[in-house]
Protein backbone atom coordinates (compact mmCIF):
# COMPACT_ATOMS: atom_id res chain seq x y z
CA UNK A 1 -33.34 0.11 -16.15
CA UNK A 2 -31.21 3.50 -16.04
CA UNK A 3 -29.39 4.49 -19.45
CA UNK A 4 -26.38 4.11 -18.07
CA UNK A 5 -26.64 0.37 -16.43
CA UNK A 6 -27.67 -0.40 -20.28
CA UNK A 7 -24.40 1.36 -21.33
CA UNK A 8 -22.49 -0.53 -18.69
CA UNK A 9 -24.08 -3.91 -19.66
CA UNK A 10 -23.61 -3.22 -23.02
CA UNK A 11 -19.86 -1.77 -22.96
CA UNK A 12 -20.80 1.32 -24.17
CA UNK A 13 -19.98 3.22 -21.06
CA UNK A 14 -16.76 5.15 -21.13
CA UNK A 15 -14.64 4.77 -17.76
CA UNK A 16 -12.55 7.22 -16.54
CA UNK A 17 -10.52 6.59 -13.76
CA UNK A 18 -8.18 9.91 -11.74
CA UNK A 19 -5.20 9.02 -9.95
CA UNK A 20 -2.77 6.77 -12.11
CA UNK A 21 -0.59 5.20 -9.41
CA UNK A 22 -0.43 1.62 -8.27
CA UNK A 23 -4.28 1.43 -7.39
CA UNK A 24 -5.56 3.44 -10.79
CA UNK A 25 -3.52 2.01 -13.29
CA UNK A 26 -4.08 -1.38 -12.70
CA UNK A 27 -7.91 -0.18 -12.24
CA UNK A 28 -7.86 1.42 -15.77
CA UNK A 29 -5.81 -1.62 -17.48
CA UNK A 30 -8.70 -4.06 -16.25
CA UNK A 31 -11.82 -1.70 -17.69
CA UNK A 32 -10.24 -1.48 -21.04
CA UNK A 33 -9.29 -5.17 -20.99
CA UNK A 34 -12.59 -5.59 -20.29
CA UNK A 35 -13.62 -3.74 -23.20
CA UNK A 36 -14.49 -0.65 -21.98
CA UNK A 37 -13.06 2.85 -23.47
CA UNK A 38 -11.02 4.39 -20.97
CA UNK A 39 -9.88 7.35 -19.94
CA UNK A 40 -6.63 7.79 -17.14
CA UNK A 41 -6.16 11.46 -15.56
CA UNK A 42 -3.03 12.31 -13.41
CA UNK A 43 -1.67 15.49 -12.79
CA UNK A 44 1.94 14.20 -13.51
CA UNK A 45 2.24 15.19 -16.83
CA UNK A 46 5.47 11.92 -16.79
CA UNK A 47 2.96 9.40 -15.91
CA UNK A 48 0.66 10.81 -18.67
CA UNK A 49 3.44 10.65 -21.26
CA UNK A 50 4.06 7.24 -20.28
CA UNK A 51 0.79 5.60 -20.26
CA UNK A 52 0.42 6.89 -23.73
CA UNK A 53 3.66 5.89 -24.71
CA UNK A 54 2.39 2.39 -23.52
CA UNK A 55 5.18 2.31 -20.98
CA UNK A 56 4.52 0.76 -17.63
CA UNK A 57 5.76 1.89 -14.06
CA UNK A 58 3.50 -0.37 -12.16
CA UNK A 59 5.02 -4.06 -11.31
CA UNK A 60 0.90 -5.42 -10.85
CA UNK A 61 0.41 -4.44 -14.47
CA UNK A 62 1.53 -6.63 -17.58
CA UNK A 63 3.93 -4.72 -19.77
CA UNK A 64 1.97 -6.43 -22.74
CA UNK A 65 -1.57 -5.67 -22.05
CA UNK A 66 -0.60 -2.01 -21.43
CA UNK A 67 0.89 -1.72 -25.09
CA UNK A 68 -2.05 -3.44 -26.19
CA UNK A 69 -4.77 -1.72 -24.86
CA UNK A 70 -3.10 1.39 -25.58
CA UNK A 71 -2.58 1.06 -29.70
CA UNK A 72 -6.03 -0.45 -29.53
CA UNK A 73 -7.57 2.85 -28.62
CA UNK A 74 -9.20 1.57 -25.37
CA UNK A 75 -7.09 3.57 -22.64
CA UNK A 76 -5.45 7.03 -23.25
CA UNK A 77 -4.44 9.45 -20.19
CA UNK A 78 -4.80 13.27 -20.01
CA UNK A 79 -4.07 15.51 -17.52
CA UNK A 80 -6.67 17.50 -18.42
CA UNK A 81 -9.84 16.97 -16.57
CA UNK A 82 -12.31 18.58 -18.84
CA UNK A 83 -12.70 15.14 -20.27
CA UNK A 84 -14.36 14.35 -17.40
CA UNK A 85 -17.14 15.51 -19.27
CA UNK A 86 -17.15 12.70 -21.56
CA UNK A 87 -16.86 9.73 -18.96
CA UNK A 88 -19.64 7.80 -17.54
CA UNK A 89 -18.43 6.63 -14.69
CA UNK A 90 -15.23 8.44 -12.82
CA UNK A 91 -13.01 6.40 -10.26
CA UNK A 92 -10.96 8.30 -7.42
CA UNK A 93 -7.68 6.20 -6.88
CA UNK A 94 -5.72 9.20 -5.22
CA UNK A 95 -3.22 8.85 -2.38
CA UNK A 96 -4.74 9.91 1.54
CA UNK A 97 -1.76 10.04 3.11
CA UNK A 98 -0.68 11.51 6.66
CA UNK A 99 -0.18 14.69 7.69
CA UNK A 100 2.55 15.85 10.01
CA UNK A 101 0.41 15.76 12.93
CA UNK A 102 -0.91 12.09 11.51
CA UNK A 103 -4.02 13.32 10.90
CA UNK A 104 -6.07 12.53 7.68
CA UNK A 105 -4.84 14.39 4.28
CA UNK A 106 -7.88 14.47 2.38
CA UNK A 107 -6.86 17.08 0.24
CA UNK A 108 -5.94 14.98 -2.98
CA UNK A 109 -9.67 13.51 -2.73
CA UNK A 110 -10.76 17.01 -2.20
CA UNK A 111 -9.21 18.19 -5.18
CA UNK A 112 -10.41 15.56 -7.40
CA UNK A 113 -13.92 15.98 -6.87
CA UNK A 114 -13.27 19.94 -7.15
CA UNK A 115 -11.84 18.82 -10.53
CA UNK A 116 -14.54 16.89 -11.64
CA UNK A 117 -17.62 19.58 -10.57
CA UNK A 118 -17.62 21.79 -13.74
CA UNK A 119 -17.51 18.62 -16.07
CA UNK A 120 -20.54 16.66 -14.14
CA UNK A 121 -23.85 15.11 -16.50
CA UNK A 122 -26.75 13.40 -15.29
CA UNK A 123 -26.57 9.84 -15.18
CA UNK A 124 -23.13 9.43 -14.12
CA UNK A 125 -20.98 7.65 -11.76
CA UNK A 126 -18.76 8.62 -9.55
CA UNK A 127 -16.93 5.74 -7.10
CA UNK A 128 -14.15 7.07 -4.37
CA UNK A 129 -11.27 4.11 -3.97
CA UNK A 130 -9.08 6.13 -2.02
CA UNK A 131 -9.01 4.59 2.10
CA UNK A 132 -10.05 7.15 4.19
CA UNK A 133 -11.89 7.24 7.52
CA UNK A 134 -15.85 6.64 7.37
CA UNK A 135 -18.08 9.72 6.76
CA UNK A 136 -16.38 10.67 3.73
CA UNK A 137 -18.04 10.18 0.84
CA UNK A 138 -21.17 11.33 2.18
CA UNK A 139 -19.83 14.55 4.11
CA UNK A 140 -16.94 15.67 2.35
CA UNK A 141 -17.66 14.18 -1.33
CA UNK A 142 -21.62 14.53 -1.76
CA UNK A 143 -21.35 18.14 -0.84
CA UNK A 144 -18.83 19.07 -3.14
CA UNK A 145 -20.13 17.26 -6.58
CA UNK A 146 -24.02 18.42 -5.56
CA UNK A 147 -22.11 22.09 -6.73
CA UNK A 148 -22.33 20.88 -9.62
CA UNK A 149 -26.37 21.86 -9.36
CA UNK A 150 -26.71 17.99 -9.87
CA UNK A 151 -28.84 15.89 -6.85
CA UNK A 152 -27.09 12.97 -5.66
CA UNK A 153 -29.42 9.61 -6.18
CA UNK A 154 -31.33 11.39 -8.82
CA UNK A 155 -28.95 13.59 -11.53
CA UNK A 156 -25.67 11.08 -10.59
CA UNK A 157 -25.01 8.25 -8.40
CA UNK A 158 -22.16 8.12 -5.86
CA UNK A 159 -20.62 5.02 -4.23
CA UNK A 160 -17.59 4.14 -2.40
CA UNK A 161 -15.58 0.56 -2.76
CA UNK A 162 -12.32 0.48 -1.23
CA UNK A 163 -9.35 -0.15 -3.13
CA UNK A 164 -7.66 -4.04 -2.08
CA UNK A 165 -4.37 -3.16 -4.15
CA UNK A 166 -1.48 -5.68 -2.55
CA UNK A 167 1.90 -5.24 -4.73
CA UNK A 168 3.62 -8.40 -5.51
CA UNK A 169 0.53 -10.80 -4.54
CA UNK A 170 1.16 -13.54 -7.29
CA UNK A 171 -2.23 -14.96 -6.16
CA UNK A 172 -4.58 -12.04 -6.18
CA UNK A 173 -4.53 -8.75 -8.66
CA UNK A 174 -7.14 -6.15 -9.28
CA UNK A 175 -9.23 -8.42 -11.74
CA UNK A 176 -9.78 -11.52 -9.26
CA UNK A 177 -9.50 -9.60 -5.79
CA UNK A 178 -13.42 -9.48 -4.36
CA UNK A 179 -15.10 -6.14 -4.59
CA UNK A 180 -16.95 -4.18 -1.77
CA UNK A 181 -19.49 -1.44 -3.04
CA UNK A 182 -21.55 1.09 -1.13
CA UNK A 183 -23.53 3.59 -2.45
CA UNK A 184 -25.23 6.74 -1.48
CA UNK A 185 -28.95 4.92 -2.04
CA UNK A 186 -29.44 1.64 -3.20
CA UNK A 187 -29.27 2.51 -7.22
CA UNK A 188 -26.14 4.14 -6.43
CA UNK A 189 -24.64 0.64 -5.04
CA UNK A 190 -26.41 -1.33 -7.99
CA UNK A 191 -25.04 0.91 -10.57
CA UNK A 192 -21.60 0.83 -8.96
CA UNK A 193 -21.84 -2.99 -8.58
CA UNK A 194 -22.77 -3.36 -12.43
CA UNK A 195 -19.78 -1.53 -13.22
CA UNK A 196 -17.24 -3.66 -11.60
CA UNK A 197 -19.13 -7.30 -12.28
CA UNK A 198 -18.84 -5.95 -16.12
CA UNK A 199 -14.67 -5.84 -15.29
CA UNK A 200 -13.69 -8.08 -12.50
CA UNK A 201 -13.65 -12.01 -12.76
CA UNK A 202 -14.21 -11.82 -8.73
CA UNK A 203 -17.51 -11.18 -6.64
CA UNK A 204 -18.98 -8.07 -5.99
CA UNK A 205 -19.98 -7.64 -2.29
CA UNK A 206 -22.79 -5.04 -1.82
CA UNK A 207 -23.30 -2.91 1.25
CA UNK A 208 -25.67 -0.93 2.72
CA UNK A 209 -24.10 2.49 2.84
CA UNK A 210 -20.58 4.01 1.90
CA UNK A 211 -19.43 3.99 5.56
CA UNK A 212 -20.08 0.53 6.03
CA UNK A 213 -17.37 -0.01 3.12
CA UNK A 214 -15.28 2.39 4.63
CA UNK A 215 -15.75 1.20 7.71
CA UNK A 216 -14.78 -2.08 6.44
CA UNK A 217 -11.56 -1.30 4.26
CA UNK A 218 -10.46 0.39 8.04
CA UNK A 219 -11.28 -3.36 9.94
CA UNK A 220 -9.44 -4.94 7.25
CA UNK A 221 -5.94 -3.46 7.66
CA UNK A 222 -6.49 -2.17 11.83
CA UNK A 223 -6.58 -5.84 11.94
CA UNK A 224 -3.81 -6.53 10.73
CA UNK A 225 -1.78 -4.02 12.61
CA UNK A 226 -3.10 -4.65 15.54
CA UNK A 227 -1.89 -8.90 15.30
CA UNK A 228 1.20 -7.02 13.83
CA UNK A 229 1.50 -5.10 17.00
CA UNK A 230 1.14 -8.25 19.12
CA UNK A 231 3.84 -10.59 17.49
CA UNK A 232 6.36 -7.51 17.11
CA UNK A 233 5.59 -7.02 21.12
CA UNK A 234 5.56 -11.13 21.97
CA UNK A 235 9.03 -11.31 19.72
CA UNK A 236 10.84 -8.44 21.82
CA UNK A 237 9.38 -10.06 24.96
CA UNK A 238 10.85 -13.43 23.38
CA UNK A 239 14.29 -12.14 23.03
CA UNK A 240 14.52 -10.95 26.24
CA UNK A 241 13.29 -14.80 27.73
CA UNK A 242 16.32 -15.93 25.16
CA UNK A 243 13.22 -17.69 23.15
CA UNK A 244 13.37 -18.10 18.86
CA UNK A 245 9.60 -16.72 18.62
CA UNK A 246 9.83 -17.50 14.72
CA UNK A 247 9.47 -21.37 16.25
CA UNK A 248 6.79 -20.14 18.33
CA UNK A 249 4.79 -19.56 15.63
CA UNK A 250 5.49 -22.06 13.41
CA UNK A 251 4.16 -24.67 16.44
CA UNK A 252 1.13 -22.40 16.62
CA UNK A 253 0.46 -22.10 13.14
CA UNK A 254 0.19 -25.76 13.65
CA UNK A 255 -3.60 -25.76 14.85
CA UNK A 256 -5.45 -26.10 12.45
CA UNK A 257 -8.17 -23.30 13.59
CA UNK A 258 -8.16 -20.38 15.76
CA UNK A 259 -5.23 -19.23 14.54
CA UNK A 260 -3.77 -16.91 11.68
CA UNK A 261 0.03 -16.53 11.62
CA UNK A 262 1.51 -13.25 11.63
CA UNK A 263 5.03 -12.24 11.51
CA UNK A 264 7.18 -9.49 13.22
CA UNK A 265 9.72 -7.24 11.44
CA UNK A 266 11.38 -3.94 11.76
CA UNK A 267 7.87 -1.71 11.58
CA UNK A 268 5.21 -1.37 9.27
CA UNK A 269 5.25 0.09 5.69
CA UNK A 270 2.99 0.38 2.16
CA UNK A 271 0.23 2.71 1.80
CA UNK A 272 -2.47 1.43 3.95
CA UNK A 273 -1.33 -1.01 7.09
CA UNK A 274 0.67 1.96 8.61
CA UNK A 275 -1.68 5.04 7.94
CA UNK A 276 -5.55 3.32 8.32
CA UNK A 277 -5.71 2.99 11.87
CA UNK A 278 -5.07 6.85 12.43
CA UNK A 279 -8.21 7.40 10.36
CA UNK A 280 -10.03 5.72 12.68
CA UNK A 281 -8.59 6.87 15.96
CA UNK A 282 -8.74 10.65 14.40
CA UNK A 283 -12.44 9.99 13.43
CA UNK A 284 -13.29 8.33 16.84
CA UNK A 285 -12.35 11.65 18.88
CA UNK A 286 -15.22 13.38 16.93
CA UNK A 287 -17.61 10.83 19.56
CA UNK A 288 -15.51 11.21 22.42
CA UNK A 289 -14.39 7.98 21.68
CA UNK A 290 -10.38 6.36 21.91
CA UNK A 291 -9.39 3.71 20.10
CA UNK A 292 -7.21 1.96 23.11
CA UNK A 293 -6.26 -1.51 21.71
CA UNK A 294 -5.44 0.14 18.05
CA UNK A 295 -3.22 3.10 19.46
CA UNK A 296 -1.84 0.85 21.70
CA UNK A 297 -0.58 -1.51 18.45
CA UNK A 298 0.32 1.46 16.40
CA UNK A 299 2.26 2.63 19.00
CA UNK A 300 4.43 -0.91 18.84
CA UNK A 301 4.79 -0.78 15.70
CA UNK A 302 5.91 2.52 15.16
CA UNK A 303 8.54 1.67 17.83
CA UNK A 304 10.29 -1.14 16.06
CA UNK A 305 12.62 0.69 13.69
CA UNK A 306 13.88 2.31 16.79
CA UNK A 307 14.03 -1.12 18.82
CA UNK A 308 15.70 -2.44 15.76
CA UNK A 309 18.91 -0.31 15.47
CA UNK A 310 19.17 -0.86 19.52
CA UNK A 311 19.54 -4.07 18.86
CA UNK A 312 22.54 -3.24 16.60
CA UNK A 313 23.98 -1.55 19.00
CA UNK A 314 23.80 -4.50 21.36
CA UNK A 315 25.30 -7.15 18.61
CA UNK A 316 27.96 -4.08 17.69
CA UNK A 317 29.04 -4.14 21.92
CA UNK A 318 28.92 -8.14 21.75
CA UNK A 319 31.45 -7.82 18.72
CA UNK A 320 33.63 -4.90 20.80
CA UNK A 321 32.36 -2.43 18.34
CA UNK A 322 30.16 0.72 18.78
CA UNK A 323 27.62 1.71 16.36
CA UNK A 324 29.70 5.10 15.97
CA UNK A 325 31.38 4.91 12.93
CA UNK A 326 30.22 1.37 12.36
CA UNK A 327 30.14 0.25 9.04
CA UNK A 328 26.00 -1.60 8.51
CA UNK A 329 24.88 -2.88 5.44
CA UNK A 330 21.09 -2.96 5.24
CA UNK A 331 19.21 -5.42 2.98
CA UNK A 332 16.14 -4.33 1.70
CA UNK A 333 14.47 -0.93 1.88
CA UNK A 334 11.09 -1.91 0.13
CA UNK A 335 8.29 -1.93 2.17
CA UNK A 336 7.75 -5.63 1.66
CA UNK A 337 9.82 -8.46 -0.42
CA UNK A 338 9.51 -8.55 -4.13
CA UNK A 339 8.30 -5.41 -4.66
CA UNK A 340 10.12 -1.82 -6.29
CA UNK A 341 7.48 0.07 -3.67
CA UNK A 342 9.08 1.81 -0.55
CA UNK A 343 5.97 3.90 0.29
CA UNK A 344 6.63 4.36 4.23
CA UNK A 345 9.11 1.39 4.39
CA UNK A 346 10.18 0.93 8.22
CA UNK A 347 13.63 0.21 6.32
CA UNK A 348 14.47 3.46 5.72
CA UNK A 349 13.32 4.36 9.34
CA UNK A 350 16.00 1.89 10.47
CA UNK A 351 18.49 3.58 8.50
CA UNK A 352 17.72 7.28 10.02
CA UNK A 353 17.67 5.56 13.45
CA UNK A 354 21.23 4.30 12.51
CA UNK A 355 22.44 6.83 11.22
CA UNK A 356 21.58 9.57 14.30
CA UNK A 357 23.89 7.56 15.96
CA UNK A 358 26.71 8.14 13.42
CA UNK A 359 27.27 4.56 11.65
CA UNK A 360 28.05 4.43 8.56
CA UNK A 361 25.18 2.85 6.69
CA UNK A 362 24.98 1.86 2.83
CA UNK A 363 22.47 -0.61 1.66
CA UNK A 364 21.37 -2.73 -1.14
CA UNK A 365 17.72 -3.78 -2.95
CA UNK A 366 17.34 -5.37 -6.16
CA UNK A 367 13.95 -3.49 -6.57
CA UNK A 368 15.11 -0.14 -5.50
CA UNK A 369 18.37 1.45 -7.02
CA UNK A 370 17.52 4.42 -5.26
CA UNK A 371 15.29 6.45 -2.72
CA UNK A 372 14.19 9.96 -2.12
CA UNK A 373 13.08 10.77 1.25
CA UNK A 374 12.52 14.33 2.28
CA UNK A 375 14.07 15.47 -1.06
CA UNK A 376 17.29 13.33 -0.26
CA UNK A 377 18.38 10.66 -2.85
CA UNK A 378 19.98 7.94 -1.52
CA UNK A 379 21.86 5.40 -4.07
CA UNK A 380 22.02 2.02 -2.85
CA UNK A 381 24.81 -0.55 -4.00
CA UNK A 382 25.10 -1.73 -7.71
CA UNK A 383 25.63 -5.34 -6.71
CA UNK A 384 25.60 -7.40 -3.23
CA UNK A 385 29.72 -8.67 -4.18
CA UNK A 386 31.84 -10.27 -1.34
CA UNK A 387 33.60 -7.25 -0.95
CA UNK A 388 30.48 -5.39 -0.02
CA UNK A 389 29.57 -7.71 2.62
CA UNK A 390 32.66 -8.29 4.32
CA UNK A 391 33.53 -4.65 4.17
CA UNK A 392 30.41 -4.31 7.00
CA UNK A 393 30.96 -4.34 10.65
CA UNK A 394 27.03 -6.17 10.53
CA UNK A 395 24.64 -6.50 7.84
CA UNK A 396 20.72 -6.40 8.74
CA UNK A 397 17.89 -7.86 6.96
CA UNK A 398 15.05 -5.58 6.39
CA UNK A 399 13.55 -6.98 3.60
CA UNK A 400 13.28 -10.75 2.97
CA UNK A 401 13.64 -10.49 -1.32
CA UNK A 402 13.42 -13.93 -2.55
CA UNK A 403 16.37 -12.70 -5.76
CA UNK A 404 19.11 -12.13 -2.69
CA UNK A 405 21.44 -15.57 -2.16
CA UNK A 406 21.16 -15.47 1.57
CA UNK A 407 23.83 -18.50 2.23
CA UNK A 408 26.43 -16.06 0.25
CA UNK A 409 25.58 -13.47 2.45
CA UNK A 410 25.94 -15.64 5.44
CA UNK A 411 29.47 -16.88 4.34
CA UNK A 412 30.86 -13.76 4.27
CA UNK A 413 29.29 -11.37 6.91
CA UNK A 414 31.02 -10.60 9.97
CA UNK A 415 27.75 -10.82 11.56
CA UNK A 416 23.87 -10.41 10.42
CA UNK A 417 20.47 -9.60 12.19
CA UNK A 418 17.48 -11.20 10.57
CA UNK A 419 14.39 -9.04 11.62
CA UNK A 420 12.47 -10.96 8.66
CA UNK A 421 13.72 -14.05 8.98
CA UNK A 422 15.20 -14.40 5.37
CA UNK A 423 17.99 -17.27 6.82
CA UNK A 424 15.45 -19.92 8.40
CA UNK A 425 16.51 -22.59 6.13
CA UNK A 426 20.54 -21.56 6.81
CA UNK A 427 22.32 -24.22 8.46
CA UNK A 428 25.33 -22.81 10.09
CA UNK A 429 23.52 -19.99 12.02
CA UNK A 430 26.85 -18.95 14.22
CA UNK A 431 26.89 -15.12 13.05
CA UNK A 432 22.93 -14.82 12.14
CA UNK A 433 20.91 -13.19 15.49
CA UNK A 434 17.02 -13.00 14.67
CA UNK A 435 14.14 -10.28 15.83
């Protein structure tokens, strides 16, 4: 047995875990819950500040445990990375977002592992979390920490198990969400495995090789967009036949196999459905491959924000009304309901898309006060009042938060698009027009 899958075993091990956003913190949270010393490392010296403070900024993670854990001693944050040197096993939760062109950023992971070099032992753990395209950790990551004069497989073990982080899931959080692991050799994936059996009440899945895990993260959310792609596409066909397609799939949700409902909206948001699916198609040109099907659903997808605010237009004419100067109240501009995250929200797409054509747009989220996008801070409206309502020309749903009193709404809006479907159980449906 290696000294440091006794250390594990034994909770001796100290975690450390870089990138303390809504996939590290509530990482970090579960290793010292589980016992484990733990270290957090950001490079936002306000998130540092706060996780020492015992403050929370994460909705997944239990104001309570976080003070707990904190005064205990068993998680304390640093943004300084030479105590790397004194962690066992380091977790990279950093973002990989899109560039302009929407190709992979991998720069954050980059940097991390940079970071991490100079403060590299033997018999240590390193595990990437961050999505990103297959190839990674053994191309970009390997390279980078063997600098440290260490060999991968023999001085440290590498791995890669994909982060399944979804904000607001009552059901399933980081401790009792399933766990894929992949490592580098076969130690590397047993060591990694130990590690997250010793903190997470859920099975560990073991793989063959990091790409087949990051590979597999990829499958998990193209899926997804793609049957996104297809019910936004049948719905916008559907309106166009004058057919409710919400019914549609309510009737075919009815068979008991075969079939897994999904739902269209106004686009695709969060930090993994909309971005994933360009890793792949960006990493399938390197074999002179195209990804037909996926671009083809990304390319509905991205679409609907637009499709959505010509449909405005359209009630607007209906009502005698142009958008110009129109005055739309927009519901929602989190990505998804119940949740303070707007992380590429298809809401706030809507409300560019509306507001090129000159309306006059305010909105309103329980969850989000306020928004920066492309250093612009938008304030949304203190309180949904009947004033605020009936002051709008039309109000659209963007985001289907289960706090908002959708029957007041109805009462006193002029007129109201549903893209989410918020009003299904709303009897008098005169004024409500759906995706």
């Amino acid at each position: 047995m290696s000294k440091l899958k006794y250390k594990i075993e034994n909770k001796t091990a100290i975690l450390g875990v870089i990138g303390l956003g809504y996939v590290g913190l509530p990482l970090a949270v579960e290793k010292a819950k589980a016992g484990f010393k733990t270290i957090g490392f950001d490079v936002q010296d306000s998130k540092v500040k706060m996780v020492n403070e015992g403050e929370n900024y994460i909705g997944d993670v239990v104001n309570e445990d976080l003070e707990e854990i904190v005064k205990s001693g068993l998680l304390s944050a640093t943004t300084d990375f030479a105590h790397v040197a004194s962690a066992d096993c380091v977790a990279i939760c950093v973002p990989t977002p899109l560039d302009v062109y929407q190709q992979p950023d991998i720069s954050y992971v980059k940097a991390s592992a940079e970071s991490i070099v100079p403060y590299m032992h033997k018999d240590m753990l390193i595990v990437l979390e961050s999505t990103t395209y297959p190839g990674t950790t053994e191309e970009l990551l390997k390279p980078i920490l063997e600098k440290s004069g260490l060999k991968c497989g023999e001085d440290f073990y590498l791995a890669f198990s994909p982060e399944r982080v979804d904000p607001g899931n009552l059901l399933y959080k980081t401790k009792n969400t399933p766990k894929v692991v992949g490592g580098i050799t076969k130690m590397c994936t047993e060591i990694a495995a130990t590690m997250y059996e010793s903190i997470l009440e859920a099975p560990v899945h073991r793989v063959s090789s990091p790409a087949i895990a990051e590979m597999e993260k990829i499958l998990e959310n193209t899926y997804r967009n793609v049957n996104i792609g297809l019910v936004n596409e049948l719905a916008i066909l559907s309106n166009k036949m004058g057919i409710n397609f919400w019914e549609v799939i309510d009737a075919a949700k009815s068979k008991p196999y075969g079939f897994q409902a999904f739902y269209p909206g106004p686009g695709l948001g969060g930090h993994c459905i909309p971005l994933d699916p360009y890793y792949l198609s960006w990493k399938a040109r390197e074999y002179g491959f195209h990804t037909s099907m996926i671009e083809s659903s990304m390319m509905v997808n991205d679409r609907m924000p637009e499709y959505c605010a010509e449909r405005v237009s359209k009630i607007l004419n209906r009502y005698k009304k142009s958008m110009y100067g129109s005055r739309i109240l927009v519901l929602g501009v989190a990505y998804k309901q119940d949740v303070e995250d707007y992380r590429e929200s298809p809401a706030i797409r809507v409300i560019e898309e509306l507001e090129k054509e000159k309306a006059e747009v305010v909105y309103y989220d329980p969850y989000v006060p306020e928004y920066r996008e492309q250093a612009v801070v938008k304030k949304g409206e203190p309180e949904l009042t009947v004033e605020l309502i009936e002051s709008a020309d039309l109000v659209i749903v963007t985001t289907s938060h289960t706090n908002v009193d959708y029957g007041f709404v109805q009462k006193h809006a002029k007129v109201i698009f549903d893209t989410k479907n918020a009003m299904k159980n709303i009897k008098n449906r005169e004024n409500i027009e759906l995706l």
